[in-house]
N, C-alpha and C. Protein backbone atom coordinates (compact mmCIF):
# COMPACT_ATOMS: atom_id res chain seq x y z
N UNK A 1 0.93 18.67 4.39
CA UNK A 1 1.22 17.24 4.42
C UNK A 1 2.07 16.92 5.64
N UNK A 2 1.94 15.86 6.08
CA UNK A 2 2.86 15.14 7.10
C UNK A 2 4.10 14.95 7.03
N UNK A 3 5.27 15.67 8.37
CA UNK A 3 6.60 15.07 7.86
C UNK A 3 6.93 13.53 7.76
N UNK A 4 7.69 13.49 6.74
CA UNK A 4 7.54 11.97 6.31
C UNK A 4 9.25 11.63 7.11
N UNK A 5 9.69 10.38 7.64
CA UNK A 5 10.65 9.86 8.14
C UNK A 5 10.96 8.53 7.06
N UNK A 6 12.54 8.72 6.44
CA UNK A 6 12.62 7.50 5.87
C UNK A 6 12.96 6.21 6.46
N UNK A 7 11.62 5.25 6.61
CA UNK A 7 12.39 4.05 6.87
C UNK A 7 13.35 2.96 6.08
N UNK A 8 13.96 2.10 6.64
CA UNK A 8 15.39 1.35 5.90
C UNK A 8 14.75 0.09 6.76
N UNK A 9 14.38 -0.63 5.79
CA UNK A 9 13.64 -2.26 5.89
C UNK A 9 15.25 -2.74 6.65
N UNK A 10 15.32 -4.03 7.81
CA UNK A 10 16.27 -4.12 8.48
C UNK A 10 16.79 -5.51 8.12
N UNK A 11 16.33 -6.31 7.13
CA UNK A 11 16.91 -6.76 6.36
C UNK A 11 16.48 -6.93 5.04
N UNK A 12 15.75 -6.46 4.19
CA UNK A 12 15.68 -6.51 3.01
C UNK A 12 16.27 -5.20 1.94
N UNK A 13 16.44 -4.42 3.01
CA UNK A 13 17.04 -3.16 2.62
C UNK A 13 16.67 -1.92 1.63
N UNK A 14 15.27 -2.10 1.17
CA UNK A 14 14.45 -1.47 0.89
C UNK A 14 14.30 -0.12 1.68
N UNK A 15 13.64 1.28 0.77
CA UNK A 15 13.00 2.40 1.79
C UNK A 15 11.98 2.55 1.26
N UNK A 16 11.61 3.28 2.33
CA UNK A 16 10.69 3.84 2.41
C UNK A 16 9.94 5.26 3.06
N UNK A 17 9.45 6.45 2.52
CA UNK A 17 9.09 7.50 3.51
C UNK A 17 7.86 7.05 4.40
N UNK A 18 7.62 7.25 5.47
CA UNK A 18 6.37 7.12 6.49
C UNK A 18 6.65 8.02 7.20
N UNK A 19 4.79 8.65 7.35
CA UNK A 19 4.60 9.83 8.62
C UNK A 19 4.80 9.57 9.35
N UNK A 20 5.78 10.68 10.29
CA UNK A 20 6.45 10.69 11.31
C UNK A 20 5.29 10.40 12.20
N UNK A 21 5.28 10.10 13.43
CA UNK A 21 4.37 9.54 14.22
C UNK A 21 3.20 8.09 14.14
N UNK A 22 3.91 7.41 12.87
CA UNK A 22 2.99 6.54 12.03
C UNK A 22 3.47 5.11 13.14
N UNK A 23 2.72 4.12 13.46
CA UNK A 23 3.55 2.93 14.36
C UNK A 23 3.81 2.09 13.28
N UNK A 24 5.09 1.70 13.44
CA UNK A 24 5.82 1.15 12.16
C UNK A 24 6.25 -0.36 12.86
N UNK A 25 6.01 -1.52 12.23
CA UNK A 25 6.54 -2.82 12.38
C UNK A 25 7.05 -3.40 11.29
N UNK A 26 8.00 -4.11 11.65
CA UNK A 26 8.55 -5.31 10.73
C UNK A 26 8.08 -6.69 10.94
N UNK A 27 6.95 -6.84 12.05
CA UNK A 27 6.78 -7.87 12.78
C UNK A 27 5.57 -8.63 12.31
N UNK A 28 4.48 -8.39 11.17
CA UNK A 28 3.38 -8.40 10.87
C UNK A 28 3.43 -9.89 10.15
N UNK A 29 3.58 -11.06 10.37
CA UNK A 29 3.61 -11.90 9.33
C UNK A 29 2.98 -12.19 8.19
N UNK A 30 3.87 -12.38 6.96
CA UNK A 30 3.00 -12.12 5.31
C UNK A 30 3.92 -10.86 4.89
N UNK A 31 3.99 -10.34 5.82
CA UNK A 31 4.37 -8.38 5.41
C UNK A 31 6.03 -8.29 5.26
N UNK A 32 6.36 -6.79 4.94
CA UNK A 32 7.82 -7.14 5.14
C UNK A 32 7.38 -5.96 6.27
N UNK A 33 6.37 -4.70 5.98
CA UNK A 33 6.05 -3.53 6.75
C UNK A 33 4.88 -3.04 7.21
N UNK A 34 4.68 -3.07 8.24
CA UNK A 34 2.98 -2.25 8.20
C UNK A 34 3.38 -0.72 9.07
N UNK A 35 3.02 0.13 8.85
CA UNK A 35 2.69 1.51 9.46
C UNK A 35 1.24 2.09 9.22
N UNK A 36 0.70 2.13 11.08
CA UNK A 36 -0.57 2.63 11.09
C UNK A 36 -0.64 3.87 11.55
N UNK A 37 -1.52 5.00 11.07
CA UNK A 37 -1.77 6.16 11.47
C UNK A 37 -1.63 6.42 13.16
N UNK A 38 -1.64 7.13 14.35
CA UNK A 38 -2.00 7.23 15.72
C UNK A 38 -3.56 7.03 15.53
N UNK A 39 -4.05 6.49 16.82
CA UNK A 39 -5.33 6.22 16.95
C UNK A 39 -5.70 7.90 17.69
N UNK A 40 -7.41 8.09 17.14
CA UNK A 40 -8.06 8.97 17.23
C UNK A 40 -8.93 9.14 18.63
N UNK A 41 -9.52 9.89 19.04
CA UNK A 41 -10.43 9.46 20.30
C UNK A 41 -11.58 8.87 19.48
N UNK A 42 -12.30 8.90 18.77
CA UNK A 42 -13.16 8.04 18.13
C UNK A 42 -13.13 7.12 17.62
N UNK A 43 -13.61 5.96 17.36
CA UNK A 43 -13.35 4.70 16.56
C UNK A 43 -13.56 4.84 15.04
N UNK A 44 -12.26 4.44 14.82
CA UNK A 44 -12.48 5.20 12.53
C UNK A 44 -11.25 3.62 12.15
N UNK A 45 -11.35 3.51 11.10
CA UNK A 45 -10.44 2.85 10.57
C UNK A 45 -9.44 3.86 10.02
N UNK A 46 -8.41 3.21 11.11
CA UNK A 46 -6.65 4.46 11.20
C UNK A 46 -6.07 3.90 9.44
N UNK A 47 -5.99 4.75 9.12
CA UNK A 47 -4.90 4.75 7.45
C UNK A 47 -3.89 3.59 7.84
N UNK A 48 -3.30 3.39 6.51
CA UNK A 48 -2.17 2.19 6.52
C UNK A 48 -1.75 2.02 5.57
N UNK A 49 -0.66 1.86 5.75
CA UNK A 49 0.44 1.34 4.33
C UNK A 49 1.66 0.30 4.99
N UNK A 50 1.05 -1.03 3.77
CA UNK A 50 1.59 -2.50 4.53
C UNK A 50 2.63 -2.70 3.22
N UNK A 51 3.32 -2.68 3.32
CA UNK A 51 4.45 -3.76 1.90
C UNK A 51 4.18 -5.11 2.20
N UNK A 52 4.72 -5.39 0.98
CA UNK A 52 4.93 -6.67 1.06
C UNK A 52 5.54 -7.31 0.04
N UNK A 53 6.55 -8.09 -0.12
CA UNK A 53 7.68 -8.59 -0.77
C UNK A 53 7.57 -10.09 -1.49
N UNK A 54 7.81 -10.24 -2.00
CA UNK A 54 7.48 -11.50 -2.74
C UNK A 54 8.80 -12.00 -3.67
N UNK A 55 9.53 -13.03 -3.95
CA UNK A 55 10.13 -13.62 -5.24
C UNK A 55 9.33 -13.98 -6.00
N UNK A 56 9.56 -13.55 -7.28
CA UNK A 56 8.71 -13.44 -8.61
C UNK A 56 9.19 -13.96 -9.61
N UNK A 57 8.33 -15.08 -11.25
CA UNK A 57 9.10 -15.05 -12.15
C UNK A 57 8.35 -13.90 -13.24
N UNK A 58 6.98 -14.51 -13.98
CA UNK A 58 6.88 -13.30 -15.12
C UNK A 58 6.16 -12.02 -14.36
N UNK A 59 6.66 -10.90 -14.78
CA UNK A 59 6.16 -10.01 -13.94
C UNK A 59 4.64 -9.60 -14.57
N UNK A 60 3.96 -9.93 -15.84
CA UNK A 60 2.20 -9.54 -15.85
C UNK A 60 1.68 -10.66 -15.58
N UNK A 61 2.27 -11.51 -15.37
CA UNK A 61 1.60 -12.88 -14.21
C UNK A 61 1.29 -12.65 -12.83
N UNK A 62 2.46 -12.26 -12.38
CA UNK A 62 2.37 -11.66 -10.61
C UNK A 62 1.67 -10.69 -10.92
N UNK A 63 0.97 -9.41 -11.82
CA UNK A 63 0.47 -8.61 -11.37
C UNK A 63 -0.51 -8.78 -11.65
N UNK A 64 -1.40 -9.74 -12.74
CA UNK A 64 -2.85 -10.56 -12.59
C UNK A 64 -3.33 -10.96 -11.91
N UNK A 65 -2.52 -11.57 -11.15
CA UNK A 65 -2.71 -12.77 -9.91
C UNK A 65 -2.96 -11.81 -8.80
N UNK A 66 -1.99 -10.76 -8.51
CA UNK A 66 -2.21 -9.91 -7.31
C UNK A 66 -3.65 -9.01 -7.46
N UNK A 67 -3.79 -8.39 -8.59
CA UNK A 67 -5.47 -7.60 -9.00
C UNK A 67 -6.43 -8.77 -8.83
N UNK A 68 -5.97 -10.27 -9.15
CA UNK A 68 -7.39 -11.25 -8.81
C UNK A 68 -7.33 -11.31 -7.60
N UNK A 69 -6.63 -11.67 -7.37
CA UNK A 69 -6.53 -11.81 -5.81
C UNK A 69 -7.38 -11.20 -5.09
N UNK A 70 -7.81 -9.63 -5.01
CA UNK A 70 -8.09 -8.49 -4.53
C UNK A 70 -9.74 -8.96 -3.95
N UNK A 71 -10.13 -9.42 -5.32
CA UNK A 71 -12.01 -9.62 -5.39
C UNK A 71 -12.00 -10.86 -4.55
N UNK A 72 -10.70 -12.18 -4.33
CA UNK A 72 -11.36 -12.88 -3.50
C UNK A 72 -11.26 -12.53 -2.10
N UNK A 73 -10.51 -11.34 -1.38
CA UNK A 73 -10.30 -10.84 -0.13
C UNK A 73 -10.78 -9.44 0.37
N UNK A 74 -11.69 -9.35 -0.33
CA UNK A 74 -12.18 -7.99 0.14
C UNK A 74 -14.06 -8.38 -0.35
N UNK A 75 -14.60 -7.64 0.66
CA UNK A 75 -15.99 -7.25 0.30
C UNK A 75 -17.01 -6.60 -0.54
N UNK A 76 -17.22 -6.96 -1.69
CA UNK A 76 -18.14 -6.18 -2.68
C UNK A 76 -17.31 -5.13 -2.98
N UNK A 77 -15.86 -5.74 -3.21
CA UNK A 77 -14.73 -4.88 -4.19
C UNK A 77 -14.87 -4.35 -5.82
N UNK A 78 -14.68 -3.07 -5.32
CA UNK A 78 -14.69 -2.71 -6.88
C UNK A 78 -13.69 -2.08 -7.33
N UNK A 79 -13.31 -2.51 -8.74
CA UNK A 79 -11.80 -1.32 -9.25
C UNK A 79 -11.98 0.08 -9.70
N UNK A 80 -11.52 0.96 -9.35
CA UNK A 80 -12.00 2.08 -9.87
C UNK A 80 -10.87 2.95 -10.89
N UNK A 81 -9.59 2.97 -10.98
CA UNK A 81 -8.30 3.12 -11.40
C UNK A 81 -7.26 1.91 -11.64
N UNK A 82 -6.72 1.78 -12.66
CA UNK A 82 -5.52 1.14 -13.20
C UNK A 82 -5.17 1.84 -14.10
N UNK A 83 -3.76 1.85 -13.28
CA UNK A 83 -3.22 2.82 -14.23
C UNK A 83 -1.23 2.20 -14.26
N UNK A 84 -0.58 2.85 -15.49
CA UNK A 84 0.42 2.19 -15.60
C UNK A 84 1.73 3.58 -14.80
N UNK A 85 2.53 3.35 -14.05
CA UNK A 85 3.19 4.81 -13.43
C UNK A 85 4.76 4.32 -13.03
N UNK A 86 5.12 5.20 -12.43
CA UNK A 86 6.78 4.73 -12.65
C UNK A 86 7.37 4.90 -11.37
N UNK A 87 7.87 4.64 -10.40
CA UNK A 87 8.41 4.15 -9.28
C UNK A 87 9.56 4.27 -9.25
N UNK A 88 10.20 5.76 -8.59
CA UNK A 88 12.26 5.13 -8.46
C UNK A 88 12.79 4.58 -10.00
N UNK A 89 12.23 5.38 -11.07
CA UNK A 89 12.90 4.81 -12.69
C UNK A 89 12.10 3.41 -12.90
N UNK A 90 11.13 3.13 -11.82
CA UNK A 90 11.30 1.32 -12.54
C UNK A 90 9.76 1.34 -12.91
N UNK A 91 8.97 0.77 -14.24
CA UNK A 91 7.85 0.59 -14.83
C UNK A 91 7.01 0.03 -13.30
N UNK A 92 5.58 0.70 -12.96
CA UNK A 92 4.62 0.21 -12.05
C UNK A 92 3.16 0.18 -12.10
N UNK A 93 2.65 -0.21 -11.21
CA UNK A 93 1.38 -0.74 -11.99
C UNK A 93 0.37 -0.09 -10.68
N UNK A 94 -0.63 0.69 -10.69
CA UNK A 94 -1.00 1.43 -10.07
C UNK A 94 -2.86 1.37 -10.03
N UNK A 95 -3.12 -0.04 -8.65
CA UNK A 95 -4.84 0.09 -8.97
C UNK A 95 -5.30 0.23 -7.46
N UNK A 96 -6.43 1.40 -7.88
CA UNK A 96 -7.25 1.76 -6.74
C UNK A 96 -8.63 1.31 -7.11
N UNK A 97 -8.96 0.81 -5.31
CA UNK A 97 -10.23 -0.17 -5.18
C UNK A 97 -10.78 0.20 -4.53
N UNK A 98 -12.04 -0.37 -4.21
CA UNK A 98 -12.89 0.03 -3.19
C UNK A 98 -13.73 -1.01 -2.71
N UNK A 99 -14.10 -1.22 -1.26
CA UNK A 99 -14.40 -2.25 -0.38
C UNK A 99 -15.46 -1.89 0.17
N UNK A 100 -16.21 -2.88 1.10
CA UNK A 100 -17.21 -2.30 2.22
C UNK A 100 -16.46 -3.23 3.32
N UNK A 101 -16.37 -2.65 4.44
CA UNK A 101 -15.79 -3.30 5.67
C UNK A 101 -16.99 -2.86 6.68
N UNK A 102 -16.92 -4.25 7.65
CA UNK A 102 -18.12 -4.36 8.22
C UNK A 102 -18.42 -3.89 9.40
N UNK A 103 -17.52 -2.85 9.57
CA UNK A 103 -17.37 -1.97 10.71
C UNK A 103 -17.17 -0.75 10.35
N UNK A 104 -16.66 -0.51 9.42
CA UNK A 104 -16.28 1.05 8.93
C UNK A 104 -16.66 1.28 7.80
N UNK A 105 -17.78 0.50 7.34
CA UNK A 105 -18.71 0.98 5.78
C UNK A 105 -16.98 0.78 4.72
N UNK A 106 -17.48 2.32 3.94
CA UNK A 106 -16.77 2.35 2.67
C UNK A 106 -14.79 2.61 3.22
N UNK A 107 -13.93 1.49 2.03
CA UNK A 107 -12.37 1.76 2.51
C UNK A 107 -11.98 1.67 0.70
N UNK A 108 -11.25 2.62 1.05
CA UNK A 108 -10.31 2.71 -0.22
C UNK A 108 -8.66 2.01 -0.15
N UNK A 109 -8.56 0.99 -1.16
CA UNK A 109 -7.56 0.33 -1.54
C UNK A 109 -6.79 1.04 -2.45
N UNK A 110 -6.02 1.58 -1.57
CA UNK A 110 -4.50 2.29 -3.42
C UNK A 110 -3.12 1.21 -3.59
N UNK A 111 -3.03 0.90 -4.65
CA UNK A 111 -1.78 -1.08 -4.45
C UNK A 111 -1.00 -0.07 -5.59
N UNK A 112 0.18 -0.22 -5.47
CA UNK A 112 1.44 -0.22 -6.47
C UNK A 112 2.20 -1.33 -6.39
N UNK A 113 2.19 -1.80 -7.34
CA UNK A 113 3.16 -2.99 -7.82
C UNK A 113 4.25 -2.82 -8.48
N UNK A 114 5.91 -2.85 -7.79
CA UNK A 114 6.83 -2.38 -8.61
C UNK A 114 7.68 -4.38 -8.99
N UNK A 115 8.07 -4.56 -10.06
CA UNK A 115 8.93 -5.98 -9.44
C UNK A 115 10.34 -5.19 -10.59
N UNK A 116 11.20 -5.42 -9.53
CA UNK A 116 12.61 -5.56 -9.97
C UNK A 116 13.44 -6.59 -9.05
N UNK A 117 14.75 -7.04 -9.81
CA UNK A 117 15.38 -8.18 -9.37
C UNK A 117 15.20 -9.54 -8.94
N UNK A 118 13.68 -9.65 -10.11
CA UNK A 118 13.29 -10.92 -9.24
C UNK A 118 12.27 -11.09 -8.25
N UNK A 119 11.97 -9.83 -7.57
CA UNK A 119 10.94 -9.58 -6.53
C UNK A 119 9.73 -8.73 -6.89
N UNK A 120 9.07 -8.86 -6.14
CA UNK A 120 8.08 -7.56 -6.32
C UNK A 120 7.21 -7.39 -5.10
N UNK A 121 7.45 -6.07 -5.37
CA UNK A 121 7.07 -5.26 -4.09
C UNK A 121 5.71 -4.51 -4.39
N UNK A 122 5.05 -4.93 -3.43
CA UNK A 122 3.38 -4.33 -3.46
C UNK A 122 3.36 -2.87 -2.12
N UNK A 123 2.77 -1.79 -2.51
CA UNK A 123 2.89 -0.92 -1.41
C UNK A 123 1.22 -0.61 -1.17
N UNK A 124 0.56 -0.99 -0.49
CA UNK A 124 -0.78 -1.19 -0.06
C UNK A 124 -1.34 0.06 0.71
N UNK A 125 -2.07 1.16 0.48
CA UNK A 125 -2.62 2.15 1.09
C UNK A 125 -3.66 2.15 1.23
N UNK A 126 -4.23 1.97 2.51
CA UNK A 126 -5.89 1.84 2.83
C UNK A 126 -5.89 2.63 3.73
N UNK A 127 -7.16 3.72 3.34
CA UNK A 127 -8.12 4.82 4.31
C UNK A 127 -9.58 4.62 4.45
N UNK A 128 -10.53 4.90 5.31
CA UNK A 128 -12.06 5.24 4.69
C UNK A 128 -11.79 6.11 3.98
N UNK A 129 -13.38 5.54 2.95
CA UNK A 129 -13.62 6.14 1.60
C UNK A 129 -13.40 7.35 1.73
N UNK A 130 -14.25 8.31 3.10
CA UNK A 130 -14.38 9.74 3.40
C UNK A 130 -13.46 10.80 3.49
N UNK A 131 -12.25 9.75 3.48
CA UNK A 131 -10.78 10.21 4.14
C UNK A 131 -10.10 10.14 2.53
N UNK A 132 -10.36 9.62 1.76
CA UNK A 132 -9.43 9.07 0.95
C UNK A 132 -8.94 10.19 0.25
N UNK A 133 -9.57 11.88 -0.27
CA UNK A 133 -9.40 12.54 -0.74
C UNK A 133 -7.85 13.65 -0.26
N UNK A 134 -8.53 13.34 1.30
CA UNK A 134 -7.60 13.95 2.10
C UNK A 134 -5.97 13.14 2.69
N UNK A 135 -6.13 11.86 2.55
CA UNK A 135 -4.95 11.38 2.50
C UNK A 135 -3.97 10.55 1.24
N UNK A 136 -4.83 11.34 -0.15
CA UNK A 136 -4.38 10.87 -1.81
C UNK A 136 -2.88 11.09 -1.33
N UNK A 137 -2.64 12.59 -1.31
CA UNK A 137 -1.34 13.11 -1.71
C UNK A 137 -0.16 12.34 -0.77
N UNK A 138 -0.81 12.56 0.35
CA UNK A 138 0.35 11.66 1.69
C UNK A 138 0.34 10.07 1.26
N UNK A 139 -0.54 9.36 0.92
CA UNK A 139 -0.13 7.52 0.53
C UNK A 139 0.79 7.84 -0.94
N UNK A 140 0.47 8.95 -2.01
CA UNK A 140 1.07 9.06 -3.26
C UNK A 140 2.39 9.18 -3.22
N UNK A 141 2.53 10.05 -1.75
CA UNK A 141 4.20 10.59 -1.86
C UNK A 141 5.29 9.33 -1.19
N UNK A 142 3.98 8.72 -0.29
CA UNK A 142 4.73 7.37 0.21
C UNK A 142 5.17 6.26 -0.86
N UNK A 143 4.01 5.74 -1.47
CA UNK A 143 4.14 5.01 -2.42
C UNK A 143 5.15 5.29 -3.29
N UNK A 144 5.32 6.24 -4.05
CA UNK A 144 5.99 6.71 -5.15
C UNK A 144 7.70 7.40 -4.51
N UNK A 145 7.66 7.19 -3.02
CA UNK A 145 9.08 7.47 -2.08
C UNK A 145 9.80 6.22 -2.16
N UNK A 146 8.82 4.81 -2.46
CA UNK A 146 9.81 3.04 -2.48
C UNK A 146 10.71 3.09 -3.27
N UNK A 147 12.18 3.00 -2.63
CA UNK A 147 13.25 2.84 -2.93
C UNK A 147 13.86 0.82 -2.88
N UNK A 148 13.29 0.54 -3.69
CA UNK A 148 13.88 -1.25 -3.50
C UNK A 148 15.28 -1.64 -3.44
């Protein structure tokens, strides 16, 4: 696996682990984070894991809304996993999807939804489908590294 570097959100104060060599912004608007894989000599859709932060009131409201959400922004999306998992002690909500993108065929969607204090934090991991086996464990250790 990849050495992971913890990042420290620079004002929301959140962490997070990301592979070392990963290009990391705070600058993405919508986002609080995006980190993309290094680009390859071939054209592939580079891995990614985007946060994103939100103020929240009922928390299985925000997490309905965020799983509907999914089918109106993605292409001939399908769910393949929901599952319920636990985050840093705090109850999370854990669904993997699957897309067709119109350049890179099949992409796998992995979303964790943690909300504490009012907020909730989505940690978004997208690879091609082909890739997805090989980068489970590295988005799992990221995801499940969010420190809010």
């Amino acid at each position: 696996m990849s050495v992971l570097e913890v990042h420290r959100h620079s004002v929301m104060g959140f962490e997070i682990p990301i592979p070392a060599g990963w290009e990391v912004t705070e600058k993405v608007q919508g986002t609080a984070l995006v980190a993309v894989e290094p680009p390859r000599e071939q054209p592939h859709l580079r891995a990614s894991v985007v946060v994103t932060v939100e103020v929240i009131g009922d928390v299985s409201a925000w997490e309905e809304r965020s799983v509907a959400a999914l089918a109106d922004s993605f292409n001939r999306l399908r769910i393949i996993d929901d599952e319920r998992v636990t985050i840093d002690g705090h109850d999370a909500r854990r669904v993997l999807s699957h897309y067709v993108h119109g350049q890179f065929g099949g992409v796998c969607l992995d979303q964790w939804m943690l909300a504490t204090g009012g907020a909730g934090f989505v940690v978004s991991c997208t690879s091609a489908a082909l890739e997805y086996d090989d980068l489970w464990d590295l988005t799992t250790t990221v995801a499940e590294g969010l420190r809010p």
